[in-house]
Structure formats: structure tokens, C-alpha cells
C-alpha atoms as a PDB file:
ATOM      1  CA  UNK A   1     142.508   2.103 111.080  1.00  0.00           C
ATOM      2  CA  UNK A   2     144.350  -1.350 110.942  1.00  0.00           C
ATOM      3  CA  UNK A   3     147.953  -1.422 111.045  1.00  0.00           C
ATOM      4  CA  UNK A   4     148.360  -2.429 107.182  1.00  0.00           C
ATOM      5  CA  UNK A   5     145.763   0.244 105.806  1.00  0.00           C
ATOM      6  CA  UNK A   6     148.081   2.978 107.789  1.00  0.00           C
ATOM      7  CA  UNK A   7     151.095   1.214 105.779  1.00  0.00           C
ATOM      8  CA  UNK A   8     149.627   1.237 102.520  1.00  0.00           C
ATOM      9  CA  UNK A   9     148.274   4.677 102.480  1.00  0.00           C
ATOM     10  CA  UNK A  10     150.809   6.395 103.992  1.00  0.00           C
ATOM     11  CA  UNK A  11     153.176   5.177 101.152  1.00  0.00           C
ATOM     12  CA  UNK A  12     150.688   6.829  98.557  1.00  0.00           C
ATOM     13  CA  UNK A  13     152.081   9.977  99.923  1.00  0.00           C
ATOM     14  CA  UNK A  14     155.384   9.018 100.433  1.00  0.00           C
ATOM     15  CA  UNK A  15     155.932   7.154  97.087  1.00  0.00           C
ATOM     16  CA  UNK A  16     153.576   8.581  94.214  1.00  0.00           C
ATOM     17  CA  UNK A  17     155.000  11.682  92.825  1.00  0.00           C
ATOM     18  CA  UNK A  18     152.094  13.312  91.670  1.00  0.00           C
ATOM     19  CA  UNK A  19     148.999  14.262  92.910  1.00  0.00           C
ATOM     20  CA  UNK A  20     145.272  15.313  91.322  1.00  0.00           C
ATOM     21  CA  UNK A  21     144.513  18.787  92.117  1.00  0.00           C
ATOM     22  CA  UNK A  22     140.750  20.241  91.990  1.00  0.00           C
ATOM     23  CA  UNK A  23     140.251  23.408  92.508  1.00  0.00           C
ATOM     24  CA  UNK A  24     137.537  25.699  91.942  1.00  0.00           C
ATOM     25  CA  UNK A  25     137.411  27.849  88.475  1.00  0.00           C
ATOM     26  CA  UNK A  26     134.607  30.294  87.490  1.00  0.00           C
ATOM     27  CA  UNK A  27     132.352  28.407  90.103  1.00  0.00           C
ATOM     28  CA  UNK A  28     133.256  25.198  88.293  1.00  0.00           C
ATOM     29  CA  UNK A  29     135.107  22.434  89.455  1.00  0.00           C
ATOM     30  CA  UNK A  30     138.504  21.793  87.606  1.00  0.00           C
ATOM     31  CA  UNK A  31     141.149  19.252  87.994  1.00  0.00           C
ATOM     32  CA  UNK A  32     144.478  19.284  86.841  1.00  0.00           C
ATOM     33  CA  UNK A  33     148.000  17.316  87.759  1.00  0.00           C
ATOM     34  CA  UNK A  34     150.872  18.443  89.843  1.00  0.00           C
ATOM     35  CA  UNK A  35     153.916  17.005  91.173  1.00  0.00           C
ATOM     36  CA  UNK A  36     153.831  16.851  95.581  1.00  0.00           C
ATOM     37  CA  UNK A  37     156.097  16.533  98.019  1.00  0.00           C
ATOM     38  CA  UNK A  38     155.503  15.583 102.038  1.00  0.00           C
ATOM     39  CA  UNK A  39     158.510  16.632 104.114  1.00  0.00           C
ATOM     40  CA  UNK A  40     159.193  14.171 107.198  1.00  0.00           C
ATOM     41  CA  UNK A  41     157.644  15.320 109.726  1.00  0.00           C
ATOM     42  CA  UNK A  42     155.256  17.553 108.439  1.00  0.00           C
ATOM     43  CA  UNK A  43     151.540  17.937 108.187  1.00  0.00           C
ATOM     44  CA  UNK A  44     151.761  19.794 104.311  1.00  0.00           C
ATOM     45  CA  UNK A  45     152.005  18.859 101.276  1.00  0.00           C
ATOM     46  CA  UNK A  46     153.917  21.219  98.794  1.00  0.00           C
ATOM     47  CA  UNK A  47     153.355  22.370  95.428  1.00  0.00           C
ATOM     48  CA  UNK A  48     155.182  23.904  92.910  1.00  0.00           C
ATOM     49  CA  UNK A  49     152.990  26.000  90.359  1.00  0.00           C
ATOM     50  CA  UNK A  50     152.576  28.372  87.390  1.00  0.00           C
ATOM     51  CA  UNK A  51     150.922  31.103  87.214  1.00  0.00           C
ATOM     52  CA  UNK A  52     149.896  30.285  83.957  1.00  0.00           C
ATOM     53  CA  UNK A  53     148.027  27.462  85.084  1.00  0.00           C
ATOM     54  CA  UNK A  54     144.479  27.672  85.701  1.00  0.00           C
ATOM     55  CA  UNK A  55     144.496  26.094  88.904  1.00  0.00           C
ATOM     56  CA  UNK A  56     147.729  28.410  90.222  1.00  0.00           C
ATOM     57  CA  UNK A  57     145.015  31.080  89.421  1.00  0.00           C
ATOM     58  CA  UNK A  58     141.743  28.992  91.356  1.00  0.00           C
ATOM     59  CA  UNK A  59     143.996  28.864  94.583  1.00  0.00           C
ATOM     60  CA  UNK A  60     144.690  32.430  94.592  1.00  0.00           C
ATOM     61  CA  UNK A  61     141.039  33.193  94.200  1.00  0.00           C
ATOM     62  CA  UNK A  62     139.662  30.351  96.423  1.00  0.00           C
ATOM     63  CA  UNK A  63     141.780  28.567  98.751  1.00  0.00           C
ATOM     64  CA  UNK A  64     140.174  25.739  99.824  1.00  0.00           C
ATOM     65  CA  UNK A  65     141.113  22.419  97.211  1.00  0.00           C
ATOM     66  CA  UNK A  66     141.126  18.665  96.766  1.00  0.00           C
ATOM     67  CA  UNK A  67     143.998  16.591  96.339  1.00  0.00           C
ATOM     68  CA  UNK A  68     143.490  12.823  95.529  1.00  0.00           C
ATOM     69  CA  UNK A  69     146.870  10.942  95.584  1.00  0.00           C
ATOM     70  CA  UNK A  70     146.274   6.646  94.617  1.00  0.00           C
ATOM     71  CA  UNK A  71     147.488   3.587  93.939  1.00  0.00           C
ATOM     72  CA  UNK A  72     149.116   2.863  91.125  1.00  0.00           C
ATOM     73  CA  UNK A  73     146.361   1.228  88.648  1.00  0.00           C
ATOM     74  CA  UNK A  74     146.788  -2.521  87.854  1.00  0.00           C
ATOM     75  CA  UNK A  75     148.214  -3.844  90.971  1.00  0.00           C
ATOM     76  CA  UNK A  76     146.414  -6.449  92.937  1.00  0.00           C
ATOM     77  CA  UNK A  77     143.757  -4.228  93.241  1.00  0.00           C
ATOM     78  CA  UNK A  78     140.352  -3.950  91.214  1.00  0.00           C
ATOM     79  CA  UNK A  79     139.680  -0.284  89.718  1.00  0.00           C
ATOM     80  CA  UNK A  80     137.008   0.259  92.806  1.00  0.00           C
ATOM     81  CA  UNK A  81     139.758  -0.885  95.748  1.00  0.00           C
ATOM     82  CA  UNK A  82     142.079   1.254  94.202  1.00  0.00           C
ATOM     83  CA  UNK A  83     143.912   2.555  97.675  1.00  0.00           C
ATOM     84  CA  UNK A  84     143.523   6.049  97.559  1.00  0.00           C
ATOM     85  CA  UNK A  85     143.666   8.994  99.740  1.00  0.00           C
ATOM     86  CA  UNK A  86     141.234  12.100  99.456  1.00  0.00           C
ATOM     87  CA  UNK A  87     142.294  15.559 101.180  1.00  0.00           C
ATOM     88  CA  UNK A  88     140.270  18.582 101.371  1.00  0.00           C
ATOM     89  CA  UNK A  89     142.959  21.373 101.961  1.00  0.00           C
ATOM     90  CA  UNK A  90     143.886  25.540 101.778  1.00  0.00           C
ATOM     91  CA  UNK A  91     146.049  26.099  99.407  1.00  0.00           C
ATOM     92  CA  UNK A  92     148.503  29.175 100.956  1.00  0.00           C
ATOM     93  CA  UNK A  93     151.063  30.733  98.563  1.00  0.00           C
ATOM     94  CA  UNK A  94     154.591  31.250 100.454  1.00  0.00           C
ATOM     95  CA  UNK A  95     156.348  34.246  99.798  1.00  0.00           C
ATOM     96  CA  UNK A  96     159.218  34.521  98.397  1.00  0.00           C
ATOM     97  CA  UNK A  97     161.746  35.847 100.550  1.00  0.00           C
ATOM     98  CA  UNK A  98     160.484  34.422 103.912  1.00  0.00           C
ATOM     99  CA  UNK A  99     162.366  31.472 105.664  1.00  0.00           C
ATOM    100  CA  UNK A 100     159.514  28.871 104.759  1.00  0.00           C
ATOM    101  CA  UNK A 101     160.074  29.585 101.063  1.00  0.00           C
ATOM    102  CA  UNK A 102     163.390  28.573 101.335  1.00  0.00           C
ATOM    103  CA  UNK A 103     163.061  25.427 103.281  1.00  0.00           C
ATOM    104  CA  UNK A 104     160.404  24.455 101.067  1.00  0.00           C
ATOM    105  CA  UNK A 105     161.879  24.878  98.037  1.00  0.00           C
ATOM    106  CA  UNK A 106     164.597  22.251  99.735  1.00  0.00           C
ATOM    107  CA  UNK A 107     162.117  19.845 100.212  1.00  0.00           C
ATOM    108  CA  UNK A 108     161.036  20.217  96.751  1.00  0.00           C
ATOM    109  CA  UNK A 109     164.568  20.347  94.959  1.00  0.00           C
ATOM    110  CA  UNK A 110     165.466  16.730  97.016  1.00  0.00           C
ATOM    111  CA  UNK A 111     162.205  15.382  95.362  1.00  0.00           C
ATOM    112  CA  UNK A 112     162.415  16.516  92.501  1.00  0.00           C
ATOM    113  CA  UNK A 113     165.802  17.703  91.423  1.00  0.00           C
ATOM    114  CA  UNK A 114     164.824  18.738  87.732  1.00  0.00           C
ATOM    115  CA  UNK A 115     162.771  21.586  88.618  1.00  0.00           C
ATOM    116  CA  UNK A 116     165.545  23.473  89.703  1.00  0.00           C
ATOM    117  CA  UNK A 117     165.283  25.547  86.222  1.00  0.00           C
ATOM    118  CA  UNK A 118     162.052  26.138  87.676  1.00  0.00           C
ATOM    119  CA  UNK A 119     162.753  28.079  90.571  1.00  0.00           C
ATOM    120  CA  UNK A 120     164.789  30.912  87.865  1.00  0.00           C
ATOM    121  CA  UNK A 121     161.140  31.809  86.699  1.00  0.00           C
ATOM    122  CA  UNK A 122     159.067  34.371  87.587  1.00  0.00           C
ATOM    123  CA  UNK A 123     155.770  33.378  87.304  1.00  0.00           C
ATOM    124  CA  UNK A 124     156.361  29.841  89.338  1.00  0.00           C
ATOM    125  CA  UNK A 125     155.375  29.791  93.224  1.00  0.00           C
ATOM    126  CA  UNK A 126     155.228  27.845  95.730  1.00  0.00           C
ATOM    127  CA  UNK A 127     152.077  26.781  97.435  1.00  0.00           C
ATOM    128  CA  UNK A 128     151.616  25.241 100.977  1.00  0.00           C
ATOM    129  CA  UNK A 129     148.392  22.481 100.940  1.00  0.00           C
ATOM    130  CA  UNK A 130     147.400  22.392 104.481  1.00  0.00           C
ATOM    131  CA  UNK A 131     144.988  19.669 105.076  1.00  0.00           C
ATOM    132  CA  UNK A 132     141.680  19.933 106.947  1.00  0.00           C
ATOM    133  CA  UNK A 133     140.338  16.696 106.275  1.00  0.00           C
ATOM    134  CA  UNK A 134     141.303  13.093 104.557  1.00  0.00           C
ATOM    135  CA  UNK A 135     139.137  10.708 102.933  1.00  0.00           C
ATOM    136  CA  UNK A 136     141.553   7.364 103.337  1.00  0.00           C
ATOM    137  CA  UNK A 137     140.626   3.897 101.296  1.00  0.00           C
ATOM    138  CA  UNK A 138     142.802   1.064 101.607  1.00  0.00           C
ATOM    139  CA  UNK A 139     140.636  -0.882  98.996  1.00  0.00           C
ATOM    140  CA  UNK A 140     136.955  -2.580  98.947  1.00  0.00           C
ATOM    141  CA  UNK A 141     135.325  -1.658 102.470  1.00  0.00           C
ATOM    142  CA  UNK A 142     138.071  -0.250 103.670  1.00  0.00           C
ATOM    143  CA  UNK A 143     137.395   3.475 104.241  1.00  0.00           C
ATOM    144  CA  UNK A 144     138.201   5.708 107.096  1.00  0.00           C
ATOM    145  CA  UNK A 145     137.897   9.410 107.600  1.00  0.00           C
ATOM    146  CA  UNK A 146     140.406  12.049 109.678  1.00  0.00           C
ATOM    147  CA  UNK A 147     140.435  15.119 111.035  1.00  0.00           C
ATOM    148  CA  UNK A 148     142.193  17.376 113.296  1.00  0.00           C
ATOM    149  CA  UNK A 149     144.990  15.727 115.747  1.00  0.00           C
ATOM    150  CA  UNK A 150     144.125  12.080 114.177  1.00  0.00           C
ATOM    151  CA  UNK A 151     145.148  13.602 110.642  1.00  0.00           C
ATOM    152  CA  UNK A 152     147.886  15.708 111.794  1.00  0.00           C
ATOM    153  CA  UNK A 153     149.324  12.614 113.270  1.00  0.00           C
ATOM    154  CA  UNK A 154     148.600  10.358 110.365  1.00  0.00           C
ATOM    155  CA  UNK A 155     150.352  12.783 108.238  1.00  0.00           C
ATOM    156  CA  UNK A 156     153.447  13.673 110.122  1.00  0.00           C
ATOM    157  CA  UNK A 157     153.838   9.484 110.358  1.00  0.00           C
ATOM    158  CA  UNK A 158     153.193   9.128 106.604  1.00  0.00           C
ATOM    159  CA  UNK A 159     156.104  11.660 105.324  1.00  0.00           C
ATOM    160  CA  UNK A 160     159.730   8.904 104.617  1.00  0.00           C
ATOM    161  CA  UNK A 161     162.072   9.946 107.184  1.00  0.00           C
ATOM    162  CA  UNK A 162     164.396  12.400 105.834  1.00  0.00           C
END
């Protein structure tokens, strides 16, 4: 991968708030929306559910999910160069009361401050996305594919310093 495709779609993850989420209900797929966050440094992405959502529900049941983060639509990109950046990942629910819950939640509060009221309910968790594999296209022809120590590193590089 070029120097400016690494650029552009690490910012995706760095920049774009939210994410699409498919998971897998009643042996269908199903995609929803949910607001992400990347700490520096890391290799997961973080997400902040309901258990009244149908997908908090799919991860639970079946771990394994796709995330698609992209460009924002209308830039100097045409709908198919659309930078974009495909992850298959396992979704793993963090407990409560464990150390990881509570650095998480950090992350998550510095991202996104107004969830706070969030955090007071019951039936919201939050949900570790740990990435297997990465689908990465930084527009027409441009397409790349990572696994293992290449994504880790990608990742870890593609978090804002913090």
C-alpha cells in the first residue's frame, strides 16, 4: 500500500464517527449503524450498544461481524472510488466490572461525550470489535487486503494519537 492510500484510510477510522455494522440475525444478514471509536494505539474498535438492538442481540449469538467505515459521499470521489475500509471482526462483550470496561468506556466518553447518560443504563454494553481481516479501498483500482501483523500494524498506526 502507497503512502497516500495508508493516509486516506487510516483517517476513515480516525475521523468518521460512525460505522455500518452487519451482523448475522436468524441466519440472515442484517445491518444497522453505530457510533466507533479507535483508541491510539490499539488494534479494536469499540462499540457502545443496546440490548434492545437487534444487532446487540446477533453479536451475543454469533460473534463474528462486518464493519464498513467510508468516505464521506460527494467528495472528489465517484460513488464506486468511494475510499472505504471493510473489516471482518469478533465482536466480544466486556464485562462490566473488569479494568478493560473502564478504560474503554474512557475512550468512548472522550469521543463521544454525550453518551455519558448512556453508561447509567442497564441494558447498554460495551462491545470490543477485534479485527481478523480488512478489505481497504482508497478509490478506483485501489484495493488492498490485510491480515494478521500487517493489519495489527495498520491499525495501531491508523488510531489519532491520544
Amino acid at each position: 500500500m502507497d503512502a497516500d492510500a495508508s493516509l486516506l484510510l487510516r483517517s476513515l477510522l480516525s475521523k468518521r464517527p460512525v460505522a455500518a455494522l452487519a451482523t448475522l440475525h436468524r441466519g440472515e444478514p442484517a445491518v444497522s449503524m453505530v457510533p466507533f471509536v479507535l483508541p491510539a494505539g490499539a488494534t479494536d474498535l469499540l462499540v457502545h450498544v443496546s440490548g434492545l438492538a437487534t444487532h446487540t442481540r446477533d453479536m451475543l449469538g454469533h460473534a463474528r461481524v462486518g464493519v464498513l467505515v467510508m468516505a464521506e459521499a460527494g467528495g472528489p470521489w465517484s460513488p464506486q472510488a468511494l475510499p472505504r475500509v471493510a473489516l471482518q471482526a469478533d465482536a466480544v462483550q466486556l464485562d462490566r466490572g473488569g479494568a478493560a470496561y473502564a478504560q474503554a468506556k474512557a475512550h468512548y466518553l472522550a469521543c463521544f461525550p454525550d453518551s455519558e447518560q448512556t453508561f447509567e443504563l442497564g441494558d447498554f454494553s460495551l462491545f470490543t470489535l477485534k479485527p481478523v481481516s480488512a478489505r481497504l479501498v482508497a478509490g478506483f483500482g485501489r484495493a488492498y487486503s490485510l491480515v494478521g501483523a500487517a493489519l495489527d500494524g495498520w491499525l495501531r498506526e491508523a488510531a489519532p494519537p491520544g
